[in-house]
C-alpha atoms as a PDB file:
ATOM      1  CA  UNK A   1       0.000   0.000   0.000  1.00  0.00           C
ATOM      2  CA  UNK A   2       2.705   2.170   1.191  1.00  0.00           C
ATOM      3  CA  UNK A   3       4.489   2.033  -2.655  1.00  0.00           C
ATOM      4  CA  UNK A   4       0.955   2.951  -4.354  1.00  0.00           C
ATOM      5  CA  UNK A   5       0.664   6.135  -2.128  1.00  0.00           C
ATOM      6  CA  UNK A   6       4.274   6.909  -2.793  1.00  0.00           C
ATOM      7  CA  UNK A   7       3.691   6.124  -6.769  1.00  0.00           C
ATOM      8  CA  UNK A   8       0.376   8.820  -6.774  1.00  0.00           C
ATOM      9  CA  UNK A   9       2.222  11.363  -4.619  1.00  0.00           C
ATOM     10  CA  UNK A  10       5.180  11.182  -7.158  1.00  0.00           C
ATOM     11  CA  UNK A  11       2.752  11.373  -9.996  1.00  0.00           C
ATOM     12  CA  UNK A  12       0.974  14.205  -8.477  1.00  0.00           C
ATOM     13  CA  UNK A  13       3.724  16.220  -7.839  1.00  0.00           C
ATOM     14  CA  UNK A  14       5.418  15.813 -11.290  1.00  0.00           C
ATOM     15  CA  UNK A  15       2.091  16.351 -12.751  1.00  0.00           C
ATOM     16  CA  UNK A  16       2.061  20.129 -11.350  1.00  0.00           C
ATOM     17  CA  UNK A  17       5.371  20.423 -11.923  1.00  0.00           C
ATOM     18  CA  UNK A  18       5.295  20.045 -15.691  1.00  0.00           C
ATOM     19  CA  UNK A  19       2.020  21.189 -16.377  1.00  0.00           C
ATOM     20  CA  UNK A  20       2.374  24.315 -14.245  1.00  0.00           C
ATOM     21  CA  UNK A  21       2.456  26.580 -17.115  1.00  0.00           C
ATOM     22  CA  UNK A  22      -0.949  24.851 -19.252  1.00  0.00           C
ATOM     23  CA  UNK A  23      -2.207  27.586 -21.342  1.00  0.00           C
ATOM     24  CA  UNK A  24      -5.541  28.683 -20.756  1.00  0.00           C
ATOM     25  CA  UNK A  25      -8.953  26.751 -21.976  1.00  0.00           C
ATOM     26  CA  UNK A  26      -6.324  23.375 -22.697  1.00  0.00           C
ATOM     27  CA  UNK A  27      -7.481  20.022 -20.874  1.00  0.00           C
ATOM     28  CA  UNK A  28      -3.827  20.357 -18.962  1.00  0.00           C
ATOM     29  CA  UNK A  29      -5.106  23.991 -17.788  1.00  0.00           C
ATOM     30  CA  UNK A  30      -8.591  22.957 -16.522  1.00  0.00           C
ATOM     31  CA  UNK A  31      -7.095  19.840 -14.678  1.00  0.00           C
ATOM     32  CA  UNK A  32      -4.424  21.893 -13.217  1.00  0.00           C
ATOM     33  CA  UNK A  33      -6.414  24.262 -11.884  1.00  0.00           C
ATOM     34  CA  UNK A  34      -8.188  21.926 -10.140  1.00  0.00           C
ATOM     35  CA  UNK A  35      -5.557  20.526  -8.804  1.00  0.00           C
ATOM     36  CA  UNK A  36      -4.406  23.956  -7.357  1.00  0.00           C
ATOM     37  CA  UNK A  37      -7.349  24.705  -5.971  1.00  0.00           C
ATOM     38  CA  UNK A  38      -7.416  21.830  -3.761  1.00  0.00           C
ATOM     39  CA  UNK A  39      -4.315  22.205  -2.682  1.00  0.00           C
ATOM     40  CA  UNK A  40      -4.430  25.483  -1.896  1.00  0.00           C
ATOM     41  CA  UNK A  41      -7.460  24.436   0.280  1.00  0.00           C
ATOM     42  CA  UNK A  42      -5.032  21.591   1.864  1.00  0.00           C
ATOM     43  CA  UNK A  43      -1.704  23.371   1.924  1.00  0.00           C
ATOM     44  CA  UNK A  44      -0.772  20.612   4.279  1.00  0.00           C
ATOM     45  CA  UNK A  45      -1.606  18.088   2.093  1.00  0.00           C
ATOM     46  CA  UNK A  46       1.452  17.181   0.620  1.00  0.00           C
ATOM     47  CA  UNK A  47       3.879  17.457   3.712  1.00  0.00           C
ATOM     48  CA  UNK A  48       1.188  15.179   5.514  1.00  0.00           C
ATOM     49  CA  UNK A  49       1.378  12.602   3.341  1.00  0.00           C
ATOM     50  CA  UNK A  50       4.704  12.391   3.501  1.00  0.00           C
ATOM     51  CA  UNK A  51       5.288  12.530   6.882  1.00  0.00           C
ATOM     52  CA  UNK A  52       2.639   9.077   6.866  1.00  0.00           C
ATOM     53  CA  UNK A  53       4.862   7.641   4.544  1.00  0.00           C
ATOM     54  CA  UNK A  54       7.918   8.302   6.355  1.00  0.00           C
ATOM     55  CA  UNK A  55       5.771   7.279   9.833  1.00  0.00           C
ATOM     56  CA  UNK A  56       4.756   3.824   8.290  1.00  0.00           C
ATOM     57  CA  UNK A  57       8.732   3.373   7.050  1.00  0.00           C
ATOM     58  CA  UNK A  58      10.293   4.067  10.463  1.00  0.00           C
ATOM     59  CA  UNK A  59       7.480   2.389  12.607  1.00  0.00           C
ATOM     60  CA  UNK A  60       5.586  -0.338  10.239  1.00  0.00           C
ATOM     61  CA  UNK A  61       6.509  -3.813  10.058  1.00  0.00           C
ATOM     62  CA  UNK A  62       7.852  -3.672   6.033  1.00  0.00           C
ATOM     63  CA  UNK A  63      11.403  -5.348   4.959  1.00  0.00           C
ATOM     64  CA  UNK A  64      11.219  -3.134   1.823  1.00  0.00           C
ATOM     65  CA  UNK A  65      12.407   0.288   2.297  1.00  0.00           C
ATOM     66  CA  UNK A  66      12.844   1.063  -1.041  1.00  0.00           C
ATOM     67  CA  UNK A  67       9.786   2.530  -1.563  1.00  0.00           C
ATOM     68  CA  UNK A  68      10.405   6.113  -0.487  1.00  0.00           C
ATOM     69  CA  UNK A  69      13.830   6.298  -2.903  1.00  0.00           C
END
């Protein structure tokens, strides 16, 4: 479970990074805005996440660690 969430976080992030400058009235703009919007609602979204994933590394019972590289 722990590599899925790490996959869609990955693929989230690189999604607004290359997409961040859409132009206007494209598919990749209306999507993207979106996508800001909510996480301008959650600004804590992202670092939360993370901090799971790095929560269920340290303290879960997984022998793969490779998931977070």
């Amino acid at each position: 479970m722990s590599t899925h969430c790490s996959y869609a976080m990955d693929h989230l992030a690189s999604y607004l990074f290359l997409h961040r400058d859409a132009k206007p009235g494209s598919v990749e703009s209306d999507a993207m805005l979106l996508l800001r919007d909510h996480c301008a609602a959650n600004p804590r979204l992202f670092p939360d996440l993370i901090a799971k994933l790095f929560e269920q590394l340290l303290f879960g019972p997984y022998s793969s660690h490779w998931m977070v590289s």
